[in-house]
N, C-alpha and C. Protein backbone atom coordinates (compact mmCIF):
# COMPACT_ATOMS: atom_id res chain seq x y z
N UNK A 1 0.84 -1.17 0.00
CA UNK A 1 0.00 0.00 0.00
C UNK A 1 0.89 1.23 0.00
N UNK A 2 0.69 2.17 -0.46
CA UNK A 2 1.13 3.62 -1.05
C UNK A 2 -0.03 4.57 -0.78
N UNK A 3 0.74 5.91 0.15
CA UNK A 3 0.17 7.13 -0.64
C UNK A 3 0.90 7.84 -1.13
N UNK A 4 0.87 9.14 -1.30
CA UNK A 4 1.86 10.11 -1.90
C UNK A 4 0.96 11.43 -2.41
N UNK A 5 1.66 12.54 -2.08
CA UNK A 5 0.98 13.40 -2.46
C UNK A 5 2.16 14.60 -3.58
N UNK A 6 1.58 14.50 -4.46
CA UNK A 6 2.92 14.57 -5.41
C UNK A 6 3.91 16.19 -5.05
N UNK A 7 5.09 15.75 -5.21
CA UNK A 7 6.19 16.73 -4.86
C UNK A 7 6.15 17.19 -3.86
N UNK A 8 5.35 16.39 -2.23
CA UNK A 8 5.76 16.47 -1.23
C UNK A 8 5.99 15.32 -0.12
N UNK A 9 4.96 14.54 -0.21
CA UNK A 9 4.95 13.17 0.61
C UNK A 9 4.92 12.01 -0.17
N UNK A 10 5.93 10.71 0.32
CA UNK A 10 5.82 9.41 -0.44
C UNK A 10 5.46 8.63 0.75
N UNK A 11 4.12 7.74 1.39
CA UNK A 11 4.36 6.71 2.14
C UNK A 11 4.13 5.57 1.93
N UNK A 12 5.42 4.93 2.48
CA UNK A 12 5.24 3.47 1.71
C UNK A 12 4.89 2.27 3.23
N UNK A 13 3.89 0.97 3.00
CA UNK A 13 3.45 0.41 4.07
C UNK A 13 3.42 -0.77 3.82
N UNK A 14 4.24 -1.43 4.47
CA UNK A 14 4.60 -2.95 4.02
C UNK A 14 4.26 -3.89 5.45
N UNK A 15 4.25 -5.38 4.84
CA UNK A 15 4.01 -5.76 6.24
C UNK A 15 5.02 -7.28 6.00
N UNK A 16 5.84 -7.72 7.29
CA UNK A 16 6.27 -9.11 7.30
C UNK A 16 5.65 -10.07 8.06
N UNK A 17 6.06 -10.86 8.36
CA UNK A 17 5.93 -12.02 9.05
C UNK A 17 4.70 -11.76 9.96
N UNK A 18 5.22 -10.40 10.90
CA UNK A 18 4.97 -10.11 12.27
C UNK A 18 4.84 -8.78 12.24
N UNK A 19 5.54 -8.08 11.90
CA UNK A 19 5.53 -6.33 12.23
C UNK A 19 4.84 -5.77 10.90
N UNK A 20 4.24 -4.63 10.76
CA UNK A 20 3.75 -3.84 9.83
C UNK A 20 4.47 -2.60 10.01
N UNK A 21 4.97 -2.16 9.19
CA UNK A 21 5.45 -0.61 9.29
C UNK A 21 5.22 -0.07 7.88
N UNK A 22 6.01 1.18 8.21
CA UNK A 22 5.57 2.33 7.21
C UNK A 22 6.83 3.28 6.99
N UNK A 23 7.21 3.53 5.96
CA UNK A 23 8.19 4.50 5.73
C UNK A 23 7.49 5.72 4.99
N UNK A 24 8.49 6.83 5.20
CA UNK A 24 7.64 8.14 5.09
C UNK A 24 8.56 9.07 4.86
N UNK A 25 8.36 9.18 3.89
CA UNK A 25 9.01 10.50 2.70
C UNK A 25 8.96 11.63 2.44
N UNK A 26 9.62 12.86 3.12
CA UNK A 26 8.74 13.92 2.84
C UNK A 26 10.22 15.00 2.13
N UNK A 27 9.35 15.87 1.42
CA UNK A 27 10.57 16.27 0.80
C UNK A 27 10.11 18.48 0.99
N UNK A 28 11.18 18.76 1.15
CA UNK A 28 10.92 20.28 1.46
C UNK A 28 11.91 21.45 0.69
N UNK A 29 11.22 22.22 0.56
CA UNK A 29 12.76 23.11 0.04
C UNK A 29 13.24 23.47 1.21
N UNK A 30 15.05 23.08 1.39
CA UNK A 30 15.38 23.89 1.93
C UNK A 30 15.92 25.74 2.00
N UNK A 31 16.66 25.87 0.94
CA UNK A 31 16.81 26.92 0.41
C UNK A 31 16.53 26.82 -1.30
N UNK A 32 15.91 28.29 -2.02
CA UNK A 32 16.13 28.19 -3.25
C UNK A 32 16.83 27.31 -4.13
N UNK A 33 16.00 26.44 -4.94
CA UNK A 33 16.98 25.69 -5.72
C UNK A 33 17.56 24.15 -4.79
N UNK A 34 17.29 23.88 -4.01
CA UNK A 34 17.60 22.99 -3.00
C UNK A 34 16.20 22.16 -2.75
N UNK A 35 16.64 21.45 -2.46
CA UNK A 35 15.36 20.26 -1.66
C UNK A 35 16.29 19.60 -0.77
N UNK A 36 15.10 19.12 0.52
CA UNK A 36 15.45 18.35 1.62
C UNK A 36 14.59 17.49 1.32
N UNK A 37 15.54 16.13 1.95
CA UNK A 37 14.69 14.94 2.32
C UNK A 37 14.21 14.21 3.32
N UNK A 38 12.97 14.12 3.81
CA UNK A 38 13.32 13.96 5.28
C UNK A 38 12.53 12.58 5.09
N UNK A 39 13.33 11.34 5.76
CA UNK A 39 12.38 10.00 6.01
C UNK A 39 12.50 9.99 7.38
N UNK A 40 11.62 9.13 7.68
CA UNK A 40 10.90 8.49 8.77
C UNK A 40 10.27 6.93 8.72
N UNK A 41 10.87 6.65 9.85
CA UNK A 41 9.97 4.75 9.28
C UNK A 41 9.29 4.77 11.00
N UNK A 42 8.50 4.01 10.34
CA UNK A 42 7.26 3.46 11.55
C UNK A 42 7.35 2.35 11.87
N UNK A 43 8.12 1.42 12.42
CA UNK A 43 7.81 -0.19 12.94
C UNK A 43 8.41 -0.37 13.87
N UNK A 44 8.67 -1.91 14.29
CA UNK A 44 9.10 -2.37 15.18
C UNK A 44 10.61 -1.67 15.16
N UNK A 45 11.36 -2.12 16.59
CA UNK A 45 12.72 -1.28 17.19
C UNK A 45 13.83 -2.10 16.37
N UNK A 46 13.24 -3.49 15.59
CA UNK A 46 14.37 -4.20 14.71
C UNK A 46 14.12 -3.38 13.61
N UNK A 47 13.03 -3.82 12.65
CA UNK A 47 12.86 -2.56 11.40
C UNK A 47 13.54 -1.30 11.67
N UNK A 48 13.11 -0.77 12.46
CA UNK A 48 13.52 0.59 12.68
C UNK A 48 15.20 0.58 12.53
N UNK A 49 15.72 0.15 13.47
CA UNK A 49 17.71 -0.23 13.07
C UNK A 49 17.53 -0.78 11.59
N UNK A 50 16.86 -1.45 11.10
CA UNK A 50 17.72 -1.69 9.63
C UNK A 50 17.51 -1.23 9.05
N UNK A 51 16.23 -0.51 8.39
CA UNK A 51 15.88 0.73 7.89
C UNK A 51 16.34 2.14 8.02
N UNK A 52 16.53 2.47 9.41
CA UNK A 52 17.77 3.44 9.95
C UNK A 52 18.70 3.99 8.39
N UNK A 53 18.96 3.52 8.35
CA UNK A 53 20.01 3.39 7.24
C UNK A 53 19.98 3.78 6.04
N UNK A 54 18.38 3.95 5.61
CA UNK A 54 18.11 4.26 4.35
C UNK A 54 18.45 5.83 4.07
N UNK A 55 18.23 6.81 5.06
CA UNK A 55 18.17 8.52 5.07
C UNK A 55 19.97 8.30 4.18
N UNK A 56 20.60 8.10 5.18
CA UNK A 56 21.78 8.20 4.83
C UNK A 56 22.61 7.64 3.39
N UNK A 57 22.16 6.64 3.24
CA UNK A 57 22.46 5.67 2.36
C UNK A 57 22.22 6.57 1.27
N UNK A 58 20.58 7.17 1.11
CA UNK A 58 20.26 8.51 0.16
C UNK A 58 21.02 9.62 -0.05
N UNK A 59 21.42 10.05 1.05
CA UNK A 59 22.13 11.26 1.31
C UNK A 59 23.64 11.19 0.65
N UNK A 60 23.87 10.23 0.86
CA UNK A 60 25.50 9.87 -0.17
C UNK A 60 24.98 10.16 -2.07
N UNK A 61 24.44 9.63 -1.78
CA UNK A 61 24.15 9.03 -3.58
C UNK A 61 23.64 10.24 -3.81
N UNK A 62 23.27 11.26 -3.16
CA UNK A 62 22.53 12.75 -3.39
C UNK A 62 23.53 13.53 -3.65
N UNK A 63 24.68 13.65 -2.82
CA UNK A 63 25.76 14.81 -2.79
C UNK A 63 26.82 13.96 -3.98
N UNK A 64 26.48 13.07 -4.01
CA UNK A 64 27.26 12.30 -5.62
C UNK A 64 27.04 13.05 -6.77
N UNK A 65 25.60 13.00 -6.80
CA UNK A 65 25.27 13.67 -8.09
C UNK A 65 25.10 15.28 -8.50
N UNK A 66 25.85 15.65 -7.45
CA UNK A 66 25.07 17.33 -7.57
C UNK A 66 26.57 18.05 -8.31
């Protein structure tokens, strides 16, 4: 399941075994010409550590391409 509201929020809602969570995408200008990205995940305290990882993981591959 997905919502998204275009060129500001992406949420994405998955479920495993046991836990259901939700990741959450929101994107902002920070200054002119700039965008921020801000995630957020919703699940259990394991999801949450391995998912952890995704902001950053983005954030490399972002300042790569600029």
């Amino acid at each position: 399941m997905a919502d998204a509201v275009p060129g500001r929020e992406l949420v994405l809602v998955g479920r495993h075994h046991f836990p259901t969570y939700a990741l959450v995408f929101r994107l902002e200008e920070a200054t002119p010409g700039r965008t921020r990205l801000r995630a957020e995940t919703r699940a259990s305290g394991a999801h949450a550590l391995l998912t952890g990882r995704l902001p950053a993981a983005a954030r490399r591959r972002a300042e790569r391409v600029r």
